[in-house]
N, C-alpha and C. Protein backbone atom coordinates (compact mmCIF):
# COMPACT_ATOMS: atom_id res chain seq x y z
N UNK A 1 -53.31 77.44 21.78
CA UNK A 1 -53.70 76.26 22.56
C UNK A 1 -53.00 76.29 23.90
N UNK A 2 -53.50 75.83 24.80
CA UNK A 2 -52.68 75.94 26.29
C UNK A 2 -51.84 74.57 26.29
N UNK A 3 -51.54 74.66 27.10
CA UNK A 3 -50.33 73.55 27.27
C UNK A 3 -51.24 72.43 27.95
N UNK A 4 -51.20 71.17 27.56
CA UNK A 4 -51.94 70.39 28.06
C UNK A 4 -50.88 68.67 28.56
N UNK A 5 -51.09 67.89 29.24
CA UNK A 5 -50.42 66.70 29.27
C UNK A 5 -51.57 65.51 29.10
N UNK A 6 -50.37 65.13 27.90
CA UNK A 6 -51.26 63.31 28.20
C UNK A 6 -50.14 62.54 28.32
N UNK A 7 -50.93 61.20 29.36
CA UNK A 7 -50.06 60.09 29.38
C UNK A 7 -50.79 59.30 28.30
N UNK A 8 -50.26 58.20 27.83
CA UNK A 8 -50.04 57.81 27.40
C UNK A 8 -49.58 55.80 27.54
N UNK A 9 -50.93 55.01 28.42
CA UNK A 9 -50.19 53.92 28.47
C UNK A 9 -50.73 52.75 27.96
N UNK A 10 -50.51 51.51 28.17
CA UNK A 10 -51.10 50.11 27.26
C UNK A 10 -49.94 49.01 27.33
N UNK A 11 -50.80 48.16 26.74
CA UNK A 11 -49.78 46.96 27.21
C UNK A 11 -48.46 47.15 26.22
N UNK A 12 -47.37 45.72 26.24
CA UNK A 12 -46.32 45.98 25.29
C UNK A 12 -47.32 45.86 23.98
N UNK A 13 -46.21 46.73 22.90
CA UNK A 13 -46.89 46.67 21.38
C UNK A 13 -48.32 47.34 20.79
N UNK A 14 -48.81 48.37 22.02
CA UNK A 14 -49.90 49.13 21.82
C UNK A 14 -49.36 50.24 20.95
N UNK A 15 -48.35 50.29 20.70
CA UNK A 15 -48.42 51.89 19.74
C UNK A 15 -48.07 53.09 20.60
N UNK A 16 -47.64 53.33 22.04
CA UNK A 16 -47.67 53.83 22.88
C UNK A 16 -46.37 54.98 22.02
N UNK A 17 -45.34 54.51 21.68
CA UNK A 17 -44.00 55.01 21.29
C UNK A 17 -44.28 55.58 20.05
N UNK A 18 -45.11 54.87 18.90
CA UNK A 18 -45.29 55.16 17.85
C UNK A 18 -46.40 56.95 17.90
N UNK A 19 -47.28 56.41 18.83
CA UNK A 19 -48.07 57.34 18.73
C UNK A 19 -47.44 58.54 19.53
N UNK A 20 -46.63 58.70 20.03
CA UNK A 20 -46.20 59.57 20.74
C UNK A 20 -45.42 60.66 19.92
N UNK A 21 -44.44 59.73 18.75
CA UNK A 21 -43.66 60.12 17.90
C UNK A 21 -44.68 60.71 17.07
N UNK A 22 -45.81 60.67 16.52
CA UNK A 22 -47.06 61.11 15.64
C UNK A 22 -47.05 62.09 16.46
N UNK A 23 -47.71 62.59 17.12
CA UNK A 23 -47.83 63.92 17.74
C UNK A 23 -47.47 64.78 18.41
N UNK A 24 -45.87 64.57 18.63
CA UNK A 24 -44.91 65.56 18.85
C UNK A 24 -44.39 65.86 17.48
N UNK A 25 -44.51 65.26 16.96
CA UNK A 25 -43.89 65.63 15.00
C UNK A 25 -45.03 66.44 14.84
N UNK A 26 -46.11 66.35 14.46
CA UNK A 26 -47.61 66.88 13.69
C UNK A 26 -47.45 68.26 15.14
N UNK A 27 -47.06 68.08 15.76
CA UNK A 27 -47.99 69.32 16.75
C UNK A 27 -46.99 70.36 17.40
N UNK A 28 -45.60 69.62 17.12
CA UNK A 28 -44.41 70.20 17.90
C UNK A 28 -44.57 69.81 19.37
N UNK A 29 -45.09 69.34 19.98
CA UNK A 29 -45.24 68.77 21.28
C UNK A 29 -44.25 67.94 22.07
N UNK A 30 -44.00 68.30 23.05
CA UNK A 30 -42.56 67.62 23.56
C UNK A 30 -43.39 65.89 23.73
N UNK A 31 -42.74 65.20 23.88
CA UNK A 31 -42.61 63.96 24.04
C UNK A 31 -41.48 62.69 24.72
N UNK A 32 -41.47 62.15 25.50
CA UNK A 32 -40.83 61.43 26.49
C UNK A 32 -41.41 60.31 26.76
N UNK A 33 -40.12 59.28 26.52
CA UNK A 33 -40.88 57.61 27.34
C UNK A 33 -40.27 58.00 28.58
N UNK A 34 -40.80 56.94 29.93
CA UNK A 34 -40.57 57.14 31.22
C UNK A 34 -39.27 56.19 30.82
N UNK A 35 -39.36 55.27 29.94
CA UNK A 35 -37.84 54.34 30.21
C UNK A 35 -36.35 55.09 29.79
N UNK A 36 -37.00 55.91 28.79
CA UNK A 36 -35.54 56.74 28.23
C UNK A 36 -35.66 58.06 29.46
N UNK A 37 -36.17 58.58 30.12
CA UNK A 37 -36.35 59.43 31.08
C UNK A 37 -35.38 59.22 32.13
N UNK A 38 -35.92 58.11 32.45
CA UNK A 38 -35.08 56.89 33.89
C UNK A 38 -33.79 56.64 33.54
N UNK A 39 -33.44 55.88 32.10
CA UNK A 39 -31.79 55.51 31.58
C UNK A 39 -31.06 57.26 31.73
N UNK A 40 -31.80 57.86 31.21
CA UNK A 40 -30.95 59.34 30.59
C UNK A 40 -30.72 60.51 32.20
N UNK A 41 -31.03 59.68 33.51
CA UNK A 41 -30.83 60.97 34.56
C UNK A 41 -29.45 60.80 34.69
N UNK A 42 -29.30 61.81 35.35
CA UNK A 42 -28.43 62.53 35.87
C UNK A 42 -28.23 62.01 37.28
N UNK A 43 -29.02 61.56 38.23
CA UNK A 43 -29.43 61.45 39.60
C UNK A 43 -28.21 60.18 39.72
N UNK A 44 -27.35 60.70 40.64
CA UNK A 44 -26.73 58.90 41.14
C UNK A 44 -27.37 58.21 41.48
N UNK A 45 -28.41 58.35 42.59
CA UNK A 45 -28.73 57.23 43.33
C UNK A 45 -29.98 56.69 42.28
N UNK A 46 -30.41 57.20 41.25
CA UNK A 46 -31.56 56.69 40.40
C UNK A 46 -30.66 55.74 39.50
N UNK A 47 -29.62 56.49 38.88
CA UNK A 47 -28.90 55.66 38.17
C UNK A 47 -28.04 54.00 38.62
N UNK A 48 -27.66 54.72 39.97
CA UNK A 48 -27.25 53.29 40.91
C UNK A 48 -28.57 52.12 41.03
N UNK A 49 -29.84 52.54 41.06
CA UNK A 49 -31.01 52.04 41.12
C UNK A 49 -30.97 50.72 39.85
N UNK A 50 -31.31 51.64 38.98
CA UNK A 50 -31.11 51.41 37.55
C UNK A 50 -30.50 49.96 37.06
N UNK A 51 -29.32 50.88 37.46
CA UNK A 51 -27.69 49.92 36.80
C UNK A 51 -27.74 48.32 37.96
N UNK A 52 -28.66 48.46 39.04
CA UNK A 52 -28.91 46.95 39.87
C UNK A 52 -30.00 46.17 39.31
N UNK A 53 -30.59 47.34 38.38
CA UNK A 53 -31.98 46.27 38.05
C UNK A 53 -33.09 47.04 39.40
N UNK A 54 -33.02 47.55 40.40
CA UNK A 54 -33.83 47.46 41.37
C UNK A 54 -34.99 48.71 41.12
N UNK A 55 -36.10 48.57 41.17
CA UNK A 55 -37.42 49.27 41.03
C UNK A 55 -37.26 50.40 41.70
N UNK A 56 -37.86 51.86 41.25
CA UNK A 56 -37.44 53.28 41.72
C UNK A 56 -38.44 53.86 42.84
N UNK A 57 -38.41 54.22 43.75
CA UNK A 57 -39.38 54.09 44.71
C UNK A 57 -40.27 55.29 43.49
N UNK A 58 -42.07 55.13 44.07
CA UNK A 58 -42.63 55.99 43.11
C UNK A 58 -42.46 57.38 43.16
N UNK A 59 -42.28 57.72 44.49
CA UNK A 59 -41.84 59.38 44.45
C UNK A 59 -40.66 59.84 43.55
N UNK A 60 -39.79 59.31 43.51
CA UNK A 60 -38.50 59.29 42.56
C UNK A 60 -38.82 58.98 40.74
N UNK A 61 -39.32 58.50 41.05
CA UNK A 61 -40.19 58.10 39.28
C UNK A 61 -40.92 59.38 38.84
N UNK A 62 -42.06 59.68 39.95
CA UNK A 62 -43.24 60.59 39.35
C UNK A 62 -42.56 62.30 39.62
N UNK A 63 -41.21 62.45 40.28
CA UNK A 63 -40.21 63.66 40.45
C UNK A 63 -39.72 63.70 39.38
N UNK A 64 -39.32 62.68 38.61
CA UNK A 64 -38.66 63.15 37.41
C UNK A 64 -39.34 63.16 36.13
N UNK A 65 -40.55 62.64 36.32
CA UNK A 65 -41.57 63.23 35.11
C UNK A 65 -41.99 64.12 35.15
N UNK A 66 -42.73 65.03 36.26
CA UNK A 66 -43.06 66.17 36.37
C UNK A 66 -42.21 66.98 36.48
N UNK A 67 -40.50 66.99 36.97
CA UNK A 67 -39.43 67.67 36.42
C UNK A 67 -39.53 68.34 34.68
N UNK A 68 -39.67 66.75 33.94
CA UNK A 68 -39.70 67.13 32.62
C UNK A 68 -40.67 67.84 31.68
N UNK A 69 -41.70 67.57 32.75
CA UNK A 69 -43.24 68.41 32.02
C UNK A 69 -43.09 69.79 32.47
N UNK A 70 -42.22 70.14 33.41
CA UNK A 70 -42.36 71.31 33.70
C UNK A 70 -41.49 72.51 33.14
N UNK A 71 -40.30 71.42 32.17
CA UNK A 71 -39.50 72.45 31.60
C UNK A 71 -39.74 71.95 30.25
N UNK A 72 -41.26 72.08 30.18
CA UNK A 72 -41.27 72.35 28.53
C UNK A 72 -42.51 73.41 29.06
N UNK A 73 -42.51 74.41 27.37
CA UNK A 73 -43.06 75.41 27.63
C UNK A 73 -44.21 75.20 26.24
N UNK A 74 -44.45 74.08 26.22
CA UNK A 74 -45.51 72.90 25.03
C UNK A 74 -45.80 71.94 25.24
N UNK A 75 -47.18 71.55 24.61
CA UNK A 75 -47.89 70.58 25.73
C UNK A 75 -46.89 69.25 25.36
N UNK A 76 -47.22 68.05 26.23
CA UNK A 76 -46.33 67.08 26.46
C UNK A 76 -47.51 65.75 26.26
N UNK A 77 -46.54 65.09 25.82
CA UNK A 77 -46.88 63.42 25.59
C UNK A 77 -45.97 62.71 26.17
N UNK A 78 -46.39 61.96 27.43
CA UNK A 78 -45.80 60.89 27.79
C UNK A 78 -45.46 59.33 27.95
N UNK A 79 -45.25 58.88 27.21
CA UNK A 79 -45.18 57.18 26.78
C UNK A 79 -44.63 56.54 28.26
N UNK A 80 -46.16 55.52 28.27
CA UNK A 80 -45.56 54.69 29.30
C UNK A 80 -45.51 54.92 30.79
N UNK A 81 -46.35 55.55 31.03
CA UNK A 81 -46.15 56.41 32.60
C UNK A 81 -47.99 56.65 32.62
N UNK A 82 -48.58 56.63 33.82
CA UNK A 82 -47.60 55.61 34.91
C UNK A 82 -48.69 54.07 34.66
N UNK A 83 -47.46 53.07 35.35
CA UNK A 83 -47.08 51.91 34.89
C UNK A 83 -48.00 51.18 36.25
N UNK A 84 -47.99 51.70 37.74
CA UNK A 84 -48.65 51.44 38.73
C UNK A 84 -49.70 52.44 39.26
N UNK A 85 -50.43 52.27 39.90
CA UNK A 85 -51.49 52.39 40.28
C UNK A 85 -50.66 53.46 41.49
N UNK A 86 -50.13 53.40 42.26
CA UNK A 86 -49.32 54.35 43.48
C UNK A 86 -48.56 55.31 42.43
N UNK A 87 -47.91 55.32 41.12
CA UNK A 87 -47.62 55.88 40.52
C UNK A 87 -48.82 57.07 39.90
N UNK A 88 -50.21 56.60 39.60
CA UNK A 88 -51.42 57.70 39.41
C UNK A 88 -51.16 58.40 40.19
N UNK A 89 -51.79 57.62 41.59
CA UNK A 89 -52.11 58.59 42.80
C UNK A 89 -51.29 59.13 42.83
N UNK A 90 -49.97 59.14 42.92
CA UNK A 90 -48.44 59.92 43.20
C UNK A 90 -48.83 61.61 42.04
N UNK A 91 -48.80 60.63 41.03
CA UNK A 91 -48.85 61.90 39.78
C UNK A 91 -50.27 62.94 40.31
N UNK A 92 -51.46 62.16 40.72
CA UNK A 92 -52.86 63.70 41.13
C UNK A 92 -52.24 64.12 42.32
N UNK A 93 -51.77 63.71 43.08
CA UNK A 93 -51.47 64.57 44.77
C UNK A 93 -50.11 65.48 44.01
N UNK A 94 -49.16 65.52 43.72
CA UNK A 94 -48.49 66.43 42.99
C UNK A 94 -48.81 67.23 42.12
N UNK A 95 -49.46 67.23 40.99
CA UNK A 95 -50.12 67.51 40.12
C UNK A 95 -49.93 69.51 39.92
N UNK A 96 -50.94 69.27 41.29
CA UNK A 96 -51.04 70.89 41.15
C UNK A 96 -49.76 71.95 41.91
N UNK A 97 -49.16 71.01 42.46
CA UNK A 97 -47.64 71.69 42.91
C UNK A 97 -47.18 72.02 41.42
N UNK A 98 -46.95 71.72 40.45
CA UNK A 98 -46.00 71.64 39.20
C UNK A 98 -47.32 72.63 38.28
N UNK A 99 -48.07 72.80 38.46
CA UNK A 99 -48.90 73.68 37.98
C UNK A 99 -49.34 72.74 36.85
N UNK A 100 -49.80 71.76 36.95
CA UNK A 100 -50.50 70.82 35.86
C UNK A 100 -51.60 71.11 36.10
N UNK A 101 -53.06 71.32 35.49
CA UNK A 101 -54.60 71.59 36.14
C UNK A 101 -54.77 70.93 34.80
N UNK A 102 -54.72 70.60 33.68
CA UNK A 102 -55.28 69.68 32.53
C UNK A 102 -54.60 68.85 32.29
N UNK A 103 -55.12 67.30 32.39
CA UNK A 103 -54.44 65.50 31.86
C UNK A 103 -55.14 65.04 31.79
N UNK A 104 -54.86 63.93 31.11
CA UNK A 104 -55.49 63.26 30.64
C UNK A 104 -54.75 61.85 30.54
N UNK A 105 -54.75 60.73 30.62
CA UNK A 105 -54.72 59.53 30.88
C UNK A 105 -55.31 58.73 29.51
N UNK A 106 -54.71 58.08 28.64
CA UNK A 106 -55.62 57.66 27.32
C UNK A 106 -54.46 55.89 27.62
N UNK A 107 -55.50 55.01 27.29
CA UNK A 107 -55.44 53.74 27.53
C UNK A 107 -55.13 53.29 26.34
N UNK A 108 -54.23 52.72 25.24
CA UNK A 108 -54.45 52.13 23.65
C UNK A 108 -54.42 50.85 24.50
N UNK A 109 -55.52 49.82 23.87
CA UNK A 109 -55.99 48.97 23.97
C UNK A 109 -55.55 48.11 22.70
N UNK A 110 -55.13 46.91 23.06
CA UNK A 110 -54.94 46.05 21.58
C UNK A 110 -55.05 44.77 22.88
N UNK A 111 -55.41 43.21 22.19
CA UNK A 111 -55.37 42.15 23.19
C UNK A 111 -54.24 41.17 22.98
N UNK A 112 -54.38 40.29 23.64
CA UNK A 112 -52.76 39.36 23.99
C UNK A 112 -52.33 39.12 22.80
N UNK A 113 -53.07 38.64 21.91
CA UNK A 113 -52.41 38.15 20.72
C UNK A 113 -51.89 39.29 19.68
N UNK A 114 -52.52 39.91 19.73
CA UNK A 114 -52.53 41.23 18.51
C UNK A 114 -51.24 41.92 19.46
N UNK A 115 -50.91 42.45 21.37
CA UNK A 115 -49.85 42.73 21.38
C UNK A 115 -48.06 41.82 21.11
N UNK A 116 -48.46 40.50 21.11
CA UNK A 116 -47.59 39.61 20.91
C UNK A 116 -47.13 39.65 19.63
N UNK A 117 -48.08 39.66 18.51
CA UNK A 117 -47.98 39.66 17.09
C UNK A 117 -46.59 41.15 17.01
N UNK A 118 -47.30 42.12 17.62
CA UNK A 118 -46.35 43.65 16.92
C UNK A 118 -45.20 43.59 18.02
N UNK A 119 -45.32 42.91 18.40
CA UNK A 119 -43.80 43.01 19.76
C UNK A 119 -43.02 41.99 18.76
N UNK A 120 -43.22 41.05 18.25
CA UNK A 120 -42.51 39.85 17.53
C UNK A 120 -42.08 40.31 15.99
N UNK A 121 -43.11 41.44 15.43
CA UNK A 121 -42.36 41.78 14.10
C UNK A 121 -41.89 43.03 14.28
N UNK A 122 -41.60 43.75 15.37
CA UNK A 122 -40.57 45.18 15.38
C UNK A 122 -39.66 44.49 15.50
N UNK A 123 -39.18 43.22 16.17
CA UNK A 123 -37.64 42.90 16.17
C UNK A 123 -36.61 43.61 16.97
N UNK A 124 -37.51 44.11 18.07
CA UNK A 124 -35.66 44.63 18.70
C UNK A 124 -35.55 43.53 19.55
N UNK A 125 -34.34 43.64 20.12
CA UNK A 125 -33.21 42.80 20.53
C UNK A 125 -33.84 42.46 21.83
N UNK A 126 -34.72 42.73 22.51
CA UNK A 126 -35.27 42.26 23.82
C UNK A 126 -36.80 42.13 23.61
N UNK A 127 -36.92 41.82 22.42
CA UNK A 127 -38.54 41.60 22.37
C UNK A 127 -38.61 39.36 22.44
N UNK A 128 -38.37 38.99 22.89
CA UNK A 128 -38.03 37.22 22.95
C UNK A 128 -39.55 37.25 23.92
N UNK A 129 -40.06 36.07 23.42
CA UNK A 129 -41.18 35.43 24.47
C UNK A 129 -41.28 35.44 25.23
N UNK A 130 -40.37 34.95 25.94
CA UNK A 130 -40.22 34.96 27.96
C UNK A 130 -40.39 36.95 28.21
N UNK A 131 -39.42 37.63 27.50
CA UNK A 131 -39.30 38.77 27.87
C UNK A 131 -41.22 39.54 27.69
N UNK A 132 -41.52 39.18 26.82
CA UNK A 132 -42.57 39.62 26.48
C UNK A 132 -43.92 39.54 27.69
N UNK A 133 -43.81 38.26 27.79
CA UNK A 133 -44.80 37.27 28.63
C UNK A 133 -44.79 37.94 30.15
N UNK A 134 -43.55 38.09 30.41
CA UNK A 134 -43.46 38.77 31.59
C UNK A 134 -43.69 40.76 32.15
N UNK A 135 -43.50 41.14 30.66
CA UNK A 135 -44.26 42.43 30.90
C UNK A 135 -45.31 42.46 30.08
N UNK A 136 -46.52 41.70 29.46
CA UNK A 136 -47.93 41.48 29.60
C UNK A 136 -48.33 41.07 30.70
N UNK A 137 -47.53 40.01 32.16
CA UNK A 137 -48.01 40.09 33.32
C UNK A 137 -47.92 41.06 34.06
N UNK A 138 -46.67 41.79 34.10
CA UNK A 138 -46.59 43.11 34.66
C UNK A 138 -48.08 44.15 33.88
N UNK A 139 -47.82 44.22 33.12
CA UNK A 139 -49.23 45.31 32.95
C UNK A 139 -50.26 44.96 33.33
N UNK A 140 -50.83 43.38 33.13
CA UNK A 140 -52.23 43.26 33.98
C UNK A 140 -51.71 43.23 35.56
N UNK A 141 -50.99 42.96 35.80
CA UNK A 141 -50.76 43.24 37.27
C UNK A 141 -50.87 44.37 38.17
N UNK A 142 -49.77 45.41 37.57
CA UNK A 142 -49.82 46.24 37.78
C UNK A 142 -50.69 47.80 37.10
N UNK A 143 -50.12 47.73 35.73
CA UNK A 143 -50.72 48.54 34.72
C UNK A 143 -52.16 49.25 34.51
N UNK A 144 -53.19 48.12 34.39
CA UNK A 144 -54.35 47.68 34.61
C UNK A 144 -55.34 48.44 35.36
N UNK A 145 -54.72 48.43 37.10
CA UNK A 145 -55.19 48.61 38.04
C UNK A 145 -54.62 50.50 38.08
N UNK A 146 -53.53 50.95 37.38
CA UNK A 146 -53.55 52.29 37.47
C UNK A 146 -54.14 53.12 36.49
N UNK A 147 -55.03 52.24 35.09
CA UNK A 147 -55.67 53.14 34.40
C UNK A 147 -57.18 52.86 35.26
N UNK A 148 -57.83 51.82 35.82
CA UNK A 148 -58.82 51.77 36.73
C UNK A 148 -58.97 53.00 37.29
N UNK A 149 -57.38 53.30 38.49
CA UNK A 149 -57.56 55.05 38.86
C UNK A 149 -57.92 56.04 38.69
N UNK A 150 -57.30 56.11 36.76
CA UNK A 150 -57.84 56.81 35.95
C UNK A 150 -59.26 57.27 35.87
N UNK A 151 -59.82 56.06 35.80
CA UNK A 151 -61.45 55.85 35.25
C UNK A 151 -61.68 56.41 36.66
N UNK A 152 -61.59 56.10 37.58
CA UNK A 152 -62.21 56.57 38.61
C UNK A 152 -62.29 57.75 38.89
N UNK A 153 -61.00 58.07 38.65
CA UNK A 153 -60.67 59.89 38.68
C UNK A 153 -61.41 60.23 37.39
N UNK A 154 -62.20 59.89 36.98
CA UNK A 154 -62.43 60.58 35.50
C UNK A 154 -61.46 61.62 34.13
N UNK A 155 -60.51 60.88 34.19
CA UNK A 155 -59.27 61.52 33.48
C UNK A 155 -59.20 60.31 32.64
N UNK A 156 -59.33 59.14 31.89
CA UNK A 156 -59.46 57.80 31.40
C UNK A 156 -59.92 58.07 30.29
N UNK A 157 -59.16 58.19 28.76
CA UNK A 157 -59.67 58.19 27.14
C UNK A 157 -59.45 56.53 26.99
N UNK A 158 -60.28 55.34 26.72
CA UNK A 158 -59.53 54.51 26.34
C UNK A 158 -59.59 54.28 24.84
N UNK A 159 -58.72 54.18 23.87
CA UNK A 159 -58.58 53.86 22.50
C UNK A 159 -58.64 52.18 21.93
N UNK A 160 -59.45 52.10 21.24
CA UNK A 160 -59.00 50.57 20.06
C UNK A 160 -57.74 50.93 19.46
N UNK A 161 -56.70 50.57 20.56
CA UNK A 161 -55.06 50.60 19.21
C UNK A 161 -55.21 49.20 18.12
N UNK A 162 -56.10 48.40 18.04
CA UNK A 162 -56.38 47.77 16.93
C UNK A 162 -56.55 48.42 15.68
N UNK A 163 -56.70 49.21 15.75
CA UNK A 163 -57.26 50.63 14.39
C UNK A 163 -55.85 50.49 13.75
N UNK A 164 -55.83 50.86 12.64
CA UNK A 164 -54.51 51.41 12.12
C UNK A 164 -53.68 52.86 12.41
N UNK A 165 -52.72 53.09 12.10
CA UNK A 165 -52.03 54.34 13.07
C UNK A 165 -52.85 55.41 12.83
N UNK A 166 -53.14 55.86 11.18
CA UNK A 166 -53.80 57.20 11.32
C UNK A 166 -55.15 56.79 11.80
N UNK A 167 -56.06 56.14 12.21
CA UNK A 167 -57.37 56.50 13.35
C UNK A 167 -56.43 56.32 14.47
N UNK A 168 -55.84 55.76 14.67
CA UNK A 168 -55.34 56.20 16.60
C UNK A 168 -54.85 57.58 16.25
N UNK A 169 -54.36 57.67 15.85
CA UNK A 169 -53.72 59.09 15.92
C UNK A 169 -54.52 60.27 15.85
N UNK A 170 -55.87 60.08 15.07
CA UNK A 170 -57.07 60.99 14.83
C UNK A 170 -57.64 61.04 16.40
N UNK A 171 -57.56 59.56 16.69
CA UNK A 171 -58.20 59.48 18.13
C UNK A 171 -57.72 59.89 19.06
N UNK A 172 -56.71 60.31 19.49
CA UNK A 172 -55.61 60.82 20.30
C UNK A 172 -55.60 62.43 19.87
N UNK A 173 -55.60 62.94 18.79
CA UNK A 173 -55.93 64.13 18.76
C UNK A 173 -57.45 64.74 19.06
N UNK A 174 -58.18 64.12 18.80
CA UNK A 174 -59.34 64.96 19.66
C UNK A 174 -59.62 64.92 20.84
N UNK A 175 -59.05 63.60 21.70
CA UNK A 175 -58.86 63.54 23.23
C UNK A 175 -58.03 64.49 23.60
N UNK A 176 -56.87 64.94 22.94
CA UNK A 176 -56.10 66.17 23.13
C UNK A 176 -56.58 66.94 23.38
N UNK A 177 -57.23 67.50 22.71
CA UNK A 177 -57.71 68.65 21.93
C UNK A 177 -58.85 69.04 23.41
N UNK A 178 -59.50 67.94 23.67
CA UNK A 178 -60.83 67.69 24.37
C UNK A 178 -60.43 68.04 25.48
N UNK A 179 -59.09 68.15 26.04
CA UNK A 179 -58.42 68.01 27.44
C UNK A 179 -58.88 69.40 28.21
């Protein structure tokens, strides 16, 4: 199989993490969230970024994902990326510098209530209402408008993450596969 990339994005509680963990296990496929990507650099001035709370300009974001896709030598799954719409475009105008020529972009879809429901029974420690509420506005805000890109660019799988894990996961492997 050639090495292929998918992102991987959706609102909070789509399965984005779960499914990611499914098919780097089943396939050996590297796998990466952009948030553990961002906490885990090395970079001072990203980390100084970081540690203020303050937003990473997108060139600095979409440098260190394609850093990481490029030192795996197996295709890659990326959770959570990208999050804006300048973040797409960022990722196709680079793209072919890093020698990427196959992606794919897959949307898990679940709606407000159904992502509220699975954000409220995983229970981690920053899943609280307010916290929640405010990155379901961030994704239609921002989120939203960068799988649109997608669609436009014709790179856009979108999934029912309403399904239970093994059909998303069936579904995500033949979009793979399809890449």
């Amino acid at each position: 199989m050639s090495r292929c990339v998918m992102l991987i994005t959706g609102p909070p509680g789509a399965g984005k993490g779960t499914q990611s963990r499914i098919l780097a296990s089943r396939h050996g496929w590297h796998t990466f969230s952009i948030g553990q990507l961002l906490r885990d650099t090395a970079d001072p001035e990203i980390k100084q970024r970081i540690d203020a709370g303050n937003l990473l300009p997108t060139e600095h974001v979409t440098r260190l994902v394609m850093e990481e896709i490029q030192r795996q030598e197996v295709s890659v799954v990326v959770d959570g990326f990208p999050r804006r719409v300048d973040q797409s475009r960022e990722f196709d105008r680079v793209a072919p510098d890093y020698d990427i020529d196959t992606y794919t972009v897959v949307a898990l879809q679940v709606d407000e209530e159904e992502s509220w429901q699975r954000v409220k029974d995983r229970g981690r420690e920053d899943d609280e209402r307010a916290s929640w509420e405010h990155r379901w506005d961030e994704y239609y805000q921002h989120t939203v408008p960068a799988i649109e890109h997608a669609r436009q660019g014709g790179v856009l799988t979108e999934i029912d993450g309403h399904e239970d894990i093994e059909t998303v996961t069936q579904a995500l492997e033949r979009t793979f596969h399809a890449a």
